[in-house]
C-alpha atoms as a PDB file:
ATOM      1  CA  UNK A   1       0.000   0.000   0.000  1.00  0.00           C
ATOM      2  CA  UNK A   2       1.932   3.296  -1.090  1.00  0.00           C
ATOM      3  CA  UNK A   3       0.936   6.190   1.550  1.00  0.00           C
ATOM      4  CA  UNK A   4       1.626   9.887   1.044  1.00  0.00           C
ATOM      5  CA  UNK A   5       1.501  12.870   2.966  1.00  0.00           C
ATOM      6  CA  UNK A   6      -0.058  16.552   1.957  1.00  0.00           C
ATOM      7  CA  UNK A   7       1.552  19.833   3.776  1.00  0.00           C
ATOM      8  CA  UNK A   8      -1.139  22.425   3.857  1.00  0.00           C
ATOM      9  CA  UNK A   9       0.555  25.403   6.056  1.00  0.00           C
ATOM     10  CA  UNK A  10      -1.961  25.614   9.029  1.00  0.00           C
ATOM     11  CA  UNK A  11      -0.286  25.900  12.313  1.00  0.00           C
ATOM     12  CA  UNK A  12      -1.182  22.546  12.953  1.00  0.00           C
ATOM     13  CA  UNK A  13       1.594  20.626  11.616  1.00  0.00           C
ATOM     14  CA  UNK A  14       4.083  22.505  13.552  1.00  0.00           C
ATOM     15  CA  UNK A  15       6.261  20.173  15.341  1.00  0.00           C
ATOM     16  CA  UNK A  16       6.035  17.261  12.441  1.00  0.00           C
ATOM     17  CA  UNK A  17       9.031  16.134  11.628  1.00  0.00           C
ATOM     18  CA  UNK A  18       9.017  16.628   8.117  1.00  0.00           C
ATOM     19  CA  UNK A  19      12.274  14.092   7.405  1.00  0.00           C
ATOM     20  CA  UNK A  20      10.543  11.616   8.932  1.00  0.00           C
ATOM     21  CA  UNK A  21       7.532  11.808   6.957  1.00  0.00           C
ATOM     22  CA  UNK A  22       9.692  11.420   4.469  1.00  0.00           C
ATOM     23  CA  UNK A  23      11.115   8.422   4.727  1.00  0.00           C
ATOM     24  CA  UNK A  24       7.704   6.944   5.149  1.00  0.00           C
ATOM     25  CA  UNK A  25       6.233   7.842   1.942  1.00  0.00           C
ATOM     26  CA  UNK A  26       6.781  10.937  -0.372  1.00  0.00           C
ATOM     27  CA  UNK A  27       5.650  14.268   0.849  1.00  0.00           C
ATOM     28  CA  UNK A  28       3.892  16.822  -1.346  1.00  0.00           C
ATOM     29  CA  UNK A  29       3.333  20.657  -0.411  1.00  0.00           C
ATOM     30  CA  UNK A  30       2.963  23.970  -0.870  1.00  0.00           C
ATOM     31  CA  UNK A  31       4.296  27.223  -1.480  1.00  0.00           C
ATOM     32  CA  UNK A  32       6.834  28.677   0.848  1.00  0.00           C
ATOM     33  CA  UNK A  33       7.471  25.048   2.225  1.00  0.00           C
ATOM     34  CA  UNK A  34      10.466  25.206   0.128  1.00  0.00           C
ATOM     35  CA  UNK A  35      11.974  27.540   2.033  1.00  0.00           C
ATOM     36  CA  UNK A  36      12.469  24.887   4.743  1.00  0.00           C
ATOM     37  CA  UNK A  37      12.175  21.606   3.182  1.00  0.00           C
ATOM     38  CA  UNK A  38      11.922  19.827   0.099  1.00  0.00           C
ATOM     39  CA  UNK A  39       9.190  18.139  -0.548  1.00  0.00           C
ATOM     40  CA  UNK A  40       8.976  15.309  -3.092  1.00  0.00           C
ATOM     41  CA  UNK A  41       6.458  17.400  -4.759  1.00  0.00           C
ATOM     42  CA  UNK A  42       5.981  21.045  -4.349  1.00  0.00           C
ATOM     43  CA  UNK A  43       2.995  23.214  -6.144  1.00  0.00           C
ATOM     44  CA  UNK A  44       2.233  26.898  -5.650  1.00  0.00           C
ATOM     45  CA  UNK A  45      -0.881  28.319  -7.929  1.00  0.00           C
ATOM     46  CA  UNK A  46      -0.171  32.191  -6.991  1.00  0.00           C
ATOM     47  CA  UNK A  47       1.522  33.828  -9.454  1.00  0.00           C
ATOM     48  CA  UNK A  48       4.141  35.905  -7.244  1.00  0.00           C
ATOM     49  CA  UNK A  49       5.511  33.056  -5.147  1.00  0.00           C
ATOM     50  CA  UNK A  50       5.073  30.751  -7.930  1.00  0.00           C
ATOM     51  CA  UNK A  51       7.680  33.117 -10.037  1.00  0.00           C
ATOM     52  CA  UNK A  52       9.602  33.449  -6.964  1.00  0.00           C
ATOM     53  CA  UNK A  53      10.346  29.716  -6.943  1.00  0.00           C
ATOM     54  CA  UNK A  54      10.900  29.051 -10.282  1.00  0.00           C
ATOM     55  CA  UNK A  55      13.709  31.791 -10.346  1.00  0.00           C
ATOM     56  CA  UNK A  56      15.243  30.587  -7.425  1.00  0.00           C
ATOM     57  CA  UNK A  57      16.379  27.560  -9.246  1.00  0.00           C
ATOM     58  CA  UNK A  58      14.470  25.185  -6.843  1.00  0.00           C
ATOM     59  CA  UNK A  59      12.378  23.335 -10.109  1.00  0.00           C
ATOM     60  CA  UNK A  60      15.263  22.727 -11.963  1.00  0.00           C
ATOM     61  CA  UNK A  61      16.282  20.469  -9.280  1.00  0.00           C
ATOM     62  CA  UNK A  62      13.008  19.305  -7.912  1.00  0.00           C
ATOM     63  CA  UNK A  63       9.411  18.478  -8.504  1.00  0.00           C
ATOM     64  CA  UNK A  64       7.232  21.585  -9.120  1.00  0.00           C
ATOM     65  CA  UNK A  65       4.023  22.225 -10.118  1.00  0.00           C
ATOM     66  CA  UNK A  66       2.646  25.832 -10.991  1.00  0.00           C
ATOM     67  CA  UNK A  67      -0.461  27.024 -13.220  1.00  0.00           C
ATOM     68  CA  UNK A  68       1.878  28.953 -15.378  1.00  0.00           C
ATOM     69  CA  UNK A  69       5.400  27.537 -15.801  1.00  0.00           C
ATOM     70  CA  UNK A  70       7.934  29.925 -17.143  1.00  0.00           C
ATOM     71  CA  UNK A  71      10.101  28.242 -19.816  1.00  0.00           C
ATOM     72  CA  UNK A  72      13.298  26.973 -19.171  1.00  0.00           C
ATOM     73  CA  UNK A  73      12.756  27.003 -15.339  1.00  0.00           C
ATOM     74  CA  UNK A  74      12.128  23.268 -15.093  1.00  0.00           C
ATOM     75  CA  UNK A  75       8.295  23.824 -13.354  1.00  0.00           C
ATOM     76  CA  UNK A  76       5.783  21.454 -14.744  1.00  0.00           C
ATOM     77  CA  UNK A  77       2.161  22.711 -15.306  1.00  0.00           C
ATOM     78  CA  UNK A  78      -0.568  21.562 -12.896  1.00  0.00           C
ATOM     79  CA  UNK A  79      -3.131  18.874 -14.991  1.00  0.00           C
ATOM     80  CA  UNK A  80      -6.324  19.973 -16.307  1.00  0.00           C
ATOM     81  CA  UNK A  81      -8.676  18.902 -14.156  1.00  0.00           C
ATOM     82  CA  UNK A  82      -7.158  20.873 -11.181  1.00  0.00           C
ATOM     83  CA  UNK A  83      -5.382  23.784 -13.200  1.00  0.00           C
ATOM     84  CA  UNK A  84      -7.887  26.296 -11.066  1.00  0.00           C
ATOM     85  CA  UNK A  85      -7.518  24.678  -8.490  1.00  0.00           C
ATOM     86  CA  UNK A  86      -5.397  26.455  -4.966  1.00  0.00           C
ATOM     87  CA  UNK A  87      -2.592  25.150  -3.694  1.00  0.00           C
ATOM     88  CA  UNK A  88      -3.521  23.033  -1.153  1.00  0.00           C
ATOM     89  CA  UNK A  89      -6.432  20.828  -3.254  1.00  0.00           C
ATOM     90  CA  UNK A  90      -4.189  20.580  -6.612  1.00  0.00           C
ATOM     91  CA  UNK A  91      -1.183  18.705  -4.077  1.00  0.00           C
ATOM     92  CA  UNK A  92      -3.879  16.581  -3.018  1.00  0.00           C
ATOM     93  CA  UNK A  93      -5.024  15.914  -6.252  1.00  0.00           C
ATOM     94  CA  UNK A  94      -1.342  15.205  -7.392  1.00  0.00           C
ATOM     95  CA  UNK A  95      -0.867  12.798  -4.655  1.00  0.00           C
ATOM     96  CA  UNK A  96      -3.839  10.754  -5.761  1.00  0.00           C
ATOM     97  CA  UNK A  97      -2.874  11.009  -9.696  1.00  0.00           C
ATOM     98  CA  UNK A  98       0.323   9.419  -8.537  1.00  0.00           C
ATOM     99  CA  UNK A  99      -1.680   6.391  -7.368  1.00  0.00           C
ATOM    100  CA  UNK A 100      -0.741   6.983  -3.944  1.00  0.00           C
ATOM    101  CA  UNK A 101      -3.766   4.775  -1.758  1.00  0.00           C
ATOM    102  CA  UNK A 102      -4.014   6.630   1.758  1.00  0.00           C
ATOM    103  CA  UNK A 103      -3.321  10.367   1.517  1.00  0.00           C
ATOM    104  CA  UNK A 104      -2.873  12.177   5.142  1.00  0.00           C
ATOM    105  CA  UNK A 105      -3.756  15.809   4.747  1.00  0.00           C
ATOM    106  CA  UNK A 106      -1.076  17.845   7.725  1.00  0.00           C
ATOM    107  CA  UNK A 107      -1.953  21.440   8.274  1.00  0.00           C
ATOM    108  CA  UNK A 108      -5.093  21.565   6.192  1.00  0.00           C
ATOM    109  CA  UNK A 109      -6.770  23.788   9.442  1.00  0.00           C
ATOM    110  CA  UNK A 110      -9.105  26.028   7.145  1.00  0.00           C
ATOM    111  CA  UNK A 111     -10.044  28.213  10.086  1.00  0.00           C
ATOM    112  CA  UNK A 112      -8.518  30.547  12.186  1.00  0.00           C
ATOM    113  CA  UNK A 113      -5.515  30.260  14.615  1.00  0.00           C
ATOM    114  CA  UNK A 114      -6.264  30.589  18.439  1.00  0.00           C
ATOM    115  CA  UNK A 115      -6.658  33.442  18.730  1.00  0.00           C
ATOM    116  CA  UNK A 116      -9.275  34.164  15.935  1.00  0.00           C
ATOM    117  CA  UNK A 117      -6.209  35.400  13.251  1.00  0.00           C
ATOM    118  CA  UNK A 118      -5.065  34.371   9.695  1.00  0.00           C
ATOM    119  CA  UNK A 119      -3.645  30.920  10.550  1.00  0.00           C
ATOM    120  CA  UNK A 120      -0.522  30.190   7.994  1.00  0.00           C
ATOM    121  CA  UNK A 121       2.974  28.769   9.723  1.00  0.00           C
ATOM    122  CA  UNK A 122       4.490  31.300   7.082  1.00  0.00           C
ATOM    123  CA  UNK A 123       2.378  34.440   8.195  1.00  0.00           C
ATOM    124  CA  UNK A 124       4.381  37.800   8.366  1.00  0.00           C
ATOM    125  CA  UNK A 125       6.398  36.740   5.675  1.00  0.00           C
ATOM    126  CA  UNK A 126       7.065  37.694   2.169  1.00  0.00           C
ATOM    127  CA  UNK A 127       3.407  37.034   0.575  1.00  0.00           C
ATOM    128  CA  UNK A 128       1.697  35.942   3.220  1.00  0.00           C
ATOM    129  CA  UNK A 129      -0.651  38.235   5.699  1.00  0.00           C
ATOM    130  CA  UNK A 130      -0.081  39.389   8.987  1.00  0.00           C
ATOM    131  CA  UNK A 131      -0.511  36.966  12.066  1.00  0.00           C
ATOM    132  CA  UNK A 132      -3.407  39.709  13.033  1.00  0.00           C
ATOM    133  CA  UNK A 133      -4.871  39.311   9.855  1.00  0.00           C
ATOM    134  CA  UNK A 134      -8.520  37.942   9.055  1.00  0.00           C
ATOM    135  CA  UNK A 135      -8.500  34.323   8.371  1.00  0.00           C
ATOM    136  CA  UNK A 136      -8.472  33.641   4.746  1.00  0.00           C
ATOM    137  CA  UNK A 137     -11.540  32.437   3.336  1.00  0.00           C
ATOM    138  CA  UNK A 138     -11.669  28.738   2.885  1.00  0.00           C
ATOM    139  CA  UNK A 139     -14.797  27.525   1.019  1.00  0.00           C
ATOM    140  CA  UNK A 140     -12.473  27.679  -2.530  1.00  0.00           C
ATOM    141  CA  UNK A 141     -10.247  24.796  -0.759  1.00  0.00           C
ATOM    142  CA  UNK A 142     -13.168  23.163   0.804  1.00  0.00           C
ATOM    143  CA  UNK A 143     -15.297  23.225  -2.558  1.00  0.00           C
ATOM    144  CA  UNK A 144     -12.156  21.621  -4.194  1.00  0.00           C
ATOM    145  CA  UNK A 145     -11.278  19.532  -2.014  1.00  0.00           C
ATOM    146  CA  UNK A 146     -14.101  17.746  -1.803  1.00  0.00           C
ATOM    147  CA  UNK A 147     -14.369  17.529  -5.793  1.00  0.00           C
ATOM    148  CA  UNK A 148     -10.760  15.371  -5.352  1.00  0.00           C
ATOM    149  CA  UNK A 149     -12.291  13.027  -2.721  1.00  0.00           C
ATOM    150  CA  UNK A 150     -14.801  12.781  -4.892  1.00  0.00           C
ATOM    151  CA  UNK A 151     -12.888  11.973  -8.023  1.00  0.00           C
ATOM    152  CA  UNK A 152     -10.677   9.509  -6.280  1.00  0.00           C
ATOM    153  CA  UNK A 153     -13.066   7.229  -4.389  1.00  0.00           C
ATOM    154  CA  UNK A 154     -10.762   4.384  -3.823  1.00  0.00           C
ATOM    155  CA  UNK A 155      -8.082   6.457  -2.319  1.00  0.00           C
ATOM    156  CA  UNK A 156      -8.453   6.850   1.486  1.00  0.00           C
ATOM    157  CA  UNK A 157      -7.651  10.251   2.554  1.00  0.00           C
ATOM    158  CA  UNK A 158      -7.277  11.206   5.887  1.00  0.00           C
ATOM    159  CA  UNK A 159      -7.175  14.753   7.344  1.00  0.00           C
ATOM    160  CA  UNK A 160      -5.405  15.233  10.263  1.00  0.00           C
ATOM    161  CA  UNK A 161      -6.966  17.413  13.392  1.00  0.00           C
ATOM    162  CA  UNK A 162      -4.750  19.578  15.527  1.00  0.00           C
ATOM    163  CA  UNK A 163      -6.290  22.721  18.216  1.00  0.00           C
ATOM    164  CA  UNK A 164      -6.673  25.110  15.165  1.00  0.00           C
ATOM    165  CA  UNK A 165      -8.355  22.415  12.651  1.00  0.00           C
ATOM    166  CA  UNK A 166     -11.903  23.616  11.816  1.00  0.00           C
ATOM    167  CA  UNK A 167     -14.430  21.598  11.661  1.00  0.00           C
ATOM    168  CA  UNK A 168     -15.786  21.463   7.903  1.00  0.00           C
ATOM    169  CA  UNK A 169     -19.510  19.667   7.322  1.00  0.00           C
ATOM    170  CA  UNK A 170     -19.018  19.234   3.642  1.00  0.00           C
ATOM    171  CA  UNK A 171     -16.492  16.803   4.616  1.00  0.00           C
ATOM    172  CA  UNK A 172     -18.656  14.936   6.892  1.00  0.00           C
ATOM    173  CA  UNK A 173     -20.944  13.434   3.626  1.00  0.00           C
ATOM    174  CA  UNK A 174     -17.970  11.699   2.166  1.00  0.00           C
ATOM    175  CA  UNK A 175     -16.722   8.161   2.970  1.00  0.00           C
ATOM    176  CA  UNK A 176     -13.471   7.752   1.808  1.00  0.00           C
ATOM    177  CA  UNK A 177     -11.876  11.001   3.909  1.00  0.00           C
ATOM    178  CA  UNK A 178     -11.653  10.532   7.618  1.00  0.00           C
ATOM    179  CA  UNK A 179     -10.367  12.299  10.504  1.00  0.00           C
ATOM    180  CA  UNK A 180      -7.606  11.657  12.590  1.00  0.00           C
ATOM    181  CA  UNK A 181      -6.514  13.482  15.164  1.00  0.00           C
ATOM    182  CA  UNK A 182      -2.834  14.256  15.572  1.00  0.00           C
ATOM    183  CA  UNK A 183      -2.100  12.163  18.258  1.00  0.00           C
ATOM    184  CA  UNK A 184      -3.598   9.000  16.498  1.00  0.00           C
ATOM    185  CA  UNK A 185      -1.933   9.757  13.614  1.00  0.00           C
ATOM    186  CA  UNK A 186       1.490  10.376  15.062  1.00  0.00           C
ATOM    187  CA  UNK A 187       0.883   6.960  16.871  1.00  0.00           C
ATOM    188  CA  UNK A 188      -0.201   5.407  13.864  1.00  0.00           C
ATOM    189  CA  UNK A 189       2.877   5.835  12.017  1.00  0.00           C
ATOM    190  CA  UNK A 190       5.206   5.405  15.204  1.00  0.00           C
ATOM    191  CA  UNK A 191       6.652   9.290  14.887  1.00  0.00           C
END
C-alpha cells in the first residue's frame, strides 16, 4: 500500500518532523514550504511566489508544479482537471494522480488560529498576511477539495486534526476522507 503525505501550512503541523515523513512515503506541499524543506512534490498556484520559486532555481532540481510555468525554469504545469484549483487541493489531487492509496492531509486547518487570526505557519512573511490578519476564506479549498475526494473514491484520505483544525460539514458526507486526530496519527505511524 503506497501512503503519502499533503503539507497544507496551518499551524497545525508545527512540530512534524518533516524528514521523517519522508522516509515513510513521499511528501507533497505547498508554497513557501520550500523555504524549509523539500518536498517530493511542491505546487504553488499564486503567481508571485510561484515566479519566486521558479527563479530561485528550486524546479530545476526538484518536482514543481505551478499554473503557469515559465520556460526553461524546469516547473511542470498543474493537470487539467485541477489547473484552477489552490494550492492546497491541486497537491492533493497530485498525490492521488500518482496512485498513492491513503493520503494524510497535515496542516489543512481552514479556520482561524487561536486566537481568531489568519492561521498560515508562514504568516508575516514575504506574501503571506499578517498573524493579526482575518482568516483567509476557505470555502475555494473546501469546494475543491471535496471535488478530489470525490474523483478519487478508492483512495483513502485522511485529514489530520490539531487545536486550530476547523471543523468542515461538507467533509462529513464523504466516505473515503476521515479524521484523525494528531495524536492517532502520530501513533499510527510510530513518529
Amino acid at each position: 500500500m503506497s501512503i503519502a503525505f499533503v503539507l497544507g501550512n496551518g499551524i497545525s503541523r508545527q512540530g512534524i518532523s518533516l524528514d521523517q515523513l519522508g522516509q515513510r512515503g513521499p511528501v507533497y506541499g505547498c508554497n513557501a514550504l520550500y523555504r524549509e524543506y523539500a518536498p517530493s512534490i511542491l505546487v504553488a498556484t499564486d503567481r508571485p511566489i510561484a515566479e519566486q520559486i521558479q527563479h530561485s532555481g528550486y524546479a530545476q532540481k526538484h518536482k514543481f508544479y505551478t499554473r503557469k510555468p515559465i520556460d526553461g525554469l524546469g516547473a511542470m504545469r498543474i493537470p487539467q482537471a485541477y489547473w484552477g484549483f489552490s494550492s492546497g487541493p491541486a497537491a492533493v489531487a497530485l498525490a492521488a494522480l500518482d496512485r498513492n492509496v491513503h493520503i494524510y492531509m497535515l496542516g489543512f486547518d481552514m479556520g482561524p488560529n487561536n486566537a481568531g487570526k489568519f492561521n498560515n505557519v508562514y504568516a508575516n512573511t514575504e506574501f503571506y498576511k499578517s498573524s493579526a490578519a482575518t482568516p483567509t476564506y476557505t470555502g475555494n479549498w473546501t469546494r475543491q477539495l471535496c471535488q478530489v475526494v470525490n474523483d478519487f473514491s478508492k483512495v483513502n484520505f485522511y485529514r489530520i486534526k490539531g487545536h486550530t483544525t476547523a471543523e468542515i460539514a461538507q467533509f462529513q458526507h464523504l466516505t473515503n476522507l476521515k479524521h484523525l486526530h494528531i495524536e492517532d496519527f502520530l501513533a499510527l505511524i510510530n513518529m
